[in-house]
C-alpha atoms as a PDB file:
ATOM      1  CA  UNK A   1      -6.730 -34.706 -42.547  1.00  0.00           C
ATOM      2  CA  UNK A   2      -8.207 -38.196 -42.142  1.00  0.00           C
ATOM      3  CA  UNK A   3      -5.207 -39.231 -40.179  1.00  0.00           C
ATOM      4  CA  UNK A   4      -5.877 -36.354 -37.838  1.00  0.00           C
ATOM      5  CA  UNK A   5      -9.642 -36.537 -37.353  1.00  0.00           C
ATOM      6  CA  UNK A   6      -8.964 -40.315 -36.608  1.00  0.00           C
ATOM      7  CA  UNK A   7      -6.807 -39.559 -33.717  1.00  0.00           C
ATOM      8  CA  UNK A   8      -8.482 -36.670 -32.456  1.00  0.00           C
ATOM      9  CA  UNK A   9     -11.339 -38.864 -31.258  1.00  0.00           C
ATOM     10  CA  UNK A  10      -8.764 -42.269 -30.024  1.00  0.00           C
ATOM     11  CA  UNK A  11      -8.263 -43.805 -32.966  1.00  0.00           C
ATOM     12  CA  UNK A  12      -4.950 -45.075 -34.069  1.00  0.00           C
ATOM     13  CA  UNK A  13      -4.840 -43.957 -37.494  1.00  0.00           C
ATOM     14  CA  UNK A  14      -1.854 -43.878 -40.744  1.00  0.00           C
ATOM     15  CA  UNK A  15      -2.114 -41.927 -43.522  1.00  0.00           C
ATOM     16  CA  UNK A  16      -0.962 -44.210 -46.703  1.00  0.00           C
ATOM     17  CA  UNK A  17      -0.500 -43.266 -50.431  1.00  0.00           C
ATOM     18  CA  UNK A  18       1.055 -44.746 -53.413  1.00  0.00           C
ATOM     19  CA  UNK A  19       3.991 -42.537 -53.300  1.00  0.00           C
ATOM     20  CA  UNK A  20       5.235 -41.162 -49.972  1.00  0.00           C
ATOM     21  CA  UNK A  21       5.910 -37.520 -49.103  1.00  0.00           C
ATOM     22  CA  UNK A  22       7.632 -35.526 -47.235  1.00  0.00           C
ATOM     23  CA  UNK A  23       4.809 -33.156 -45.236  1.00  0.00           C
ATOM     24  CA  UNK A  24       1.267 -32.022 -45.107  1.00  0.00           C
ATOM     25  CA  UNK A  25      -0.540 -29.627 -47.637  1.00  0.00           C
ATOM     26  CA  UNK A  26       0.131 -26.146 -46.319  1.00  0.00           C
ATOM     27  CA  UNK A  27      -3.403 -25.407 -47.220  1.00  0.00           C
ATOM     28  CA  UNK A  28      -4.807 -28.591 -44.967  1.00  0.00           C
ATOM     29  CA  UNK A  29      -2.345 -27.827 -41.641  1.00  0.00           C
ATOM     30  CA  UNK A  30      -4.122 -24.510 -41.625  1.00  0.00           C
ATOM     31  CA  UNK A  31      -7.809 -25.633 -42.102  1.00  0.00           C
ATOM     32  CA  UNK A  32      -7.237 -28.260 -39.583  1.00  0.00           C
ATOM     33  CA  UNK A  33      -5.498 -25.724 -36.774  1.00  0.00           C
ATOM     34  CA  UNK A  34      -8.824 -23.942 -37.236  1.00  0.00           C
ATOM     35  CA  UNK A  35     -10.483 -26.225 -35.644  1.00  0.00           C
ATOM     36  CA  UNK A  36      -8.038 -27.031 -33.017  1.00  0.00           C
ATOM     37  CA  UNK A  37      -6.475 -30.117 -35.011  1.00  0.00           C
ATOM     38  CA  UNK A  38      -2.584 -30.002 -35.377  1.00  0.00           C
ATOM     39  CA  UNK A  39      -1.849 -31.971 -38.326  1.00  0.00           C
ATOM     40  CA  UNK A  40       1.765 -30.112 -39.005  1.00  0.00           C
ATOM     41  CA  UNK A  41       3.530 -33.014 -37.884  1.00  0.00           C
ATOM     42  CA  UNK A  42       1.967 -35.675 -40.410  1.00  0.00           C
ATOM     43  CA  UNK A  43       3.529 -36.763 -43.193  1.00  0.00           C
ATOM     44  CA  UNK A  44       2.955 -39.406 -46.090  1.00  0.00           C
ATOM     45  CA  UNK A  45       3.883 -42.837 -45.732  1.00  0.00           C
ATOM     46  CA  UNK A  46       3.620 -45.139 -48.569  1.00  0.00           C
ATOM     47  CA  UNK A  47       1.259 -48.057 -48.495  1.00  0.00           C
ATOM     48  CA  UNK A  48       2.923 -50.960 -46.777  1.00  0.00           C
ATOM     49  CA  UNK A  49       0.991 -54.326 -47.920  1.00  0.00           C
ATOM     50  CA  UNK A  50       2.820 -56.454 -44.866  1.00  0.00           C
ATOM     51  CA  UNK A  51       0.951 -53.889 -42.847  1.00  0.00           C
ATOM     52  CA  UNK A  52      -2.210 -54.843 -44.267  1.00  0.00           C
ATOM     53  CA  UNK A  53      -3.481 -57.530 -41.491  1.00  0.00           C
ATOM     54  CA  UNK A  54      -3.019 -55.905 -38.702  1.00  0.00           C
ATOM     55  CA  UNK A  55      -5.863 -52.748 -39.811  1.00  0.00           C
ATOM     56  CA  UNK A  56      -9.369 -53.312 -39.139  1.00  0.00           C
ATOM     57  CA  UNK A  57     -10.505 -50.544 -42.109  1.00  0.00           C
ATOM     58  CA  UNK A  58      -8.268 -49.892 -45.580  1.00  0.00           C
ATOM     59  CA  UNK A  59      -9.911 -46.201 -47.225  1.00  0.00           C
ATOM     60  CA  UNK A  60      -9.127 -44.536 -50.252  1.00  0.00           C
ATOM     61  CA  UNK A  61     -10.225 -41.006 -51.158  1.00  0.00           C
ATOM     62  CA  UNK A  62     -10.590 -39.613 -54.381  1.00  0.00           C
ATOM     63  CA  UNK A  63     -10.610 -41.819 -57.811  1.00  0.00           C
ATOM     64  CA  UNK A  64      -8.451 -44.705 -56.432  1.00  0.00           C
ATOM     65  CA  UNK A  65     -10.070 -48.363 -55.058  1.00  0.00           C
ATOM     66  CA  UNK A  66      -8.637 -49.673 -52.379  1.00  0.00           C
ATOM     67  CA  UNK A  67      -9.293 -53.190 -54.166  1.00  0.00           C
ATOM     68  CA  UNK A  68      -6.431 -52.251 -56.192  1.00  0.00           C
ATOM     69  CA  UNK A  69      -4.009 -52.240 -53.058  1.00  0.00           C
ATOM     70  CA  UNK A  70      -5.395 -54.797 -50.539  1.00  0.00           C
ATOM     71  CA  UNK A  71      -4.944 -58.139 -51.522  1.00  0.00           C
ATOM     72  CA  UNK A  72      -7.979 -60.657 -51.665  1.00  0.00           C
ATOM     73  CA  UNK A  73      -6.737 -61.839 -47.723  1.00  0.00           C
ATOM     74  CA  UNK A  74      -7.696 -58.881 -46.535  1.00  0.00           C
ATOM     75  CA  UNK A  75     -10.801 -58.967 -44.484  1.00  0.00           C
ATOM     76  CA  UNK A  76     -11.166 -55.677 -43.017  1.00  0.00           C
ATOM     77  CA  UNK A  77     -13.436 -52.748 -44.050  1.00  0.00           C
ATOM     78  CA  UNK A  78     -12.282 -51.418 -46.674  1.00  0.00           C
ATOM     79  CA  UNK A  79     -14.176 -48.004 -48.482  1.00  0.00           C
ATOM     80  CA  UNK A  80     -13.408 -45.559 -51.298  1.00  0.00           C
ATOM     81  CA  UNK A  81     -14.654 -42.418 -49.716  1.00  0.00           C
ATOM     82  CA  UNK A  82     -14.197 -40.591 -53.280  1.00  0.00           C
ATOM     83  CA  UNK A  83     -13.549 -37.250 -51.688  1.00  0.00           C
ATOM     84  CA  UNK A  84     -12.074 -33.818 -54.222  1.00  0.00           C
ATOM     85  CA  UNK A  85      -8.169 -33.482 -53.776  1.00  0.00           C
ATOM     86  CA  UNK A  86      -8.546 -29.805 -52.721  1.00  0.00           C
ATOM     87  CA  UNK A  87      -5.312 -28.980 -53.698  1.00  0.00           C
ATOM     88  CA  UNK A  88      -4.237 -26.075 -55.318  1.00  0.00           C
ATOM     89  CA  UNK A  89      -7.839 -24.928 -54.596  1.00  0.00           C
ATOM     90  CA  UNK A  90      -9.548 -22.083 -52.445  1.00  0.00           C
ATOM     91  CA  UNK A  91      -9.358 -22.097 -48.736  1.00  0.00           C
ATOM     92  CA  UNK A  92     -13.550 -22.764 -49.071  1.00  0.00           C
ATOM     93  CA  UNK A  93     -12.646 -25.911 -50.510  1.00  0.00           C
ATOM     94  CA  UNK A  94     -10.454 -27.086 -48.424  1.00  0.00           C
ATOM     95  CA  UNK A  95     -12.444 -26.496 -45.598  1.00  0.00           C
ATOM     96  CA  UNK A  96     -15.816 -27.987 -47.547  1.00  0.00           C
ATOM     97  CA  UNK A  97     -13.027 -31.423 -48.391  1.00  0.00           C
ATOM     98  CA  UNK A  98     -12.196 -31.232 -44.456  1.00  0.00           C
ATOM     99  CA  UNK A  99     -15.912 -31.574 -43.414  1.00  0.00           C
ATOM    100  CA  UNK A 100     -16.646 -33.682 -45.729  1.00  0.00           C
ATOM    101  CA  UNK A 101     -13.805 -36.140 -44.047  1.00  0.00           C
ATOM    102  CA  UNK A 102     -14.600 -35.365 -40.785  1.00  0.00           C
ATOM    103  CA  UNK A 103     -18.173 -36.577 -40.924  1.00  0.00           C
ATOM    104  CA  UNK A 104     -16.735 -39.878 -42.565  1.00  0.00           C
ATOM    105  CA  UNK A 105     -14.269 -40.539 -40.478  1.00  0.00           C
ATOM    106  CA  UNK A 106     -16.573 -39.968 -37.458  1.00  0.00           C
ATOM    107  CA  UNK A 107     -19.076 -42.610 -39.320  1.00  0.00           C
ATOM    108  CA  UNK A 108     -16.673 -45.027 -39.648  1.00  0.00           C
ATOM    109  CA  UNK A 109     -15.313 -44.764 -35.812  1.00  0.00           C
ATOM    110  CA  UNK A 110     -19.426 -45.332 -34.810  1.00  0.00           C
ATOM    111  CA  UNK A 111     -18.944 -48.955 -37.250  1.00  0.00           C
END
């Protein structure tokens, strides 16, 4: 959802993990085609640490730091936005987790 939000408004924007996956949530594709947002395309990559200069900001959501992943060289913003995986959840809570990322990702883009 971050990933989307992020280009919605002209950012360039990947969606990392620790494992890569092969789509979007069902759940978070139709949350974000609510509001007008066509994530169905996404998918997860995993984290690539050669990447790692080149990105001005490095976020995590949920329980993991991103100080785990970046090395010490990295200089770039880096956040753990500690948002609820909404998975498996309500469509309510999915939409509350997709607010909830929307107004950070919009904060960050004003940084």
């Amino acid at each position: 959802m971050a990933e989307g939000f992020a280009r919605n408004i002209g950012l360039k924007a990947e969606s990392a993990g620790v494992k890569a996956g092969s789509g979007v949530n069902p759940d978070a594709i139709k949350v974000m085609a609510e509001i007008g947002i066509n994530i169905s395309k996404q998918y997860s990559k995993a984290i690539d640490e050669k990447k790692l200069p080149d990105y001005d900001a490095v976020i995590s959501m949920c329980s993991v730091k991103t100080v785990d992943f970046c090395p010490s060289t990295f200089i770039g913003t880096q956040a753990n936005w500690n948002i609820e995986d909404p998975k498996g959840q309500t469509p309510d809570v999915f939409r509350r987790v997709r607010d909830e990322i929307k107004s950070k990702v919009e904060e960050l883009a004003r940084t």
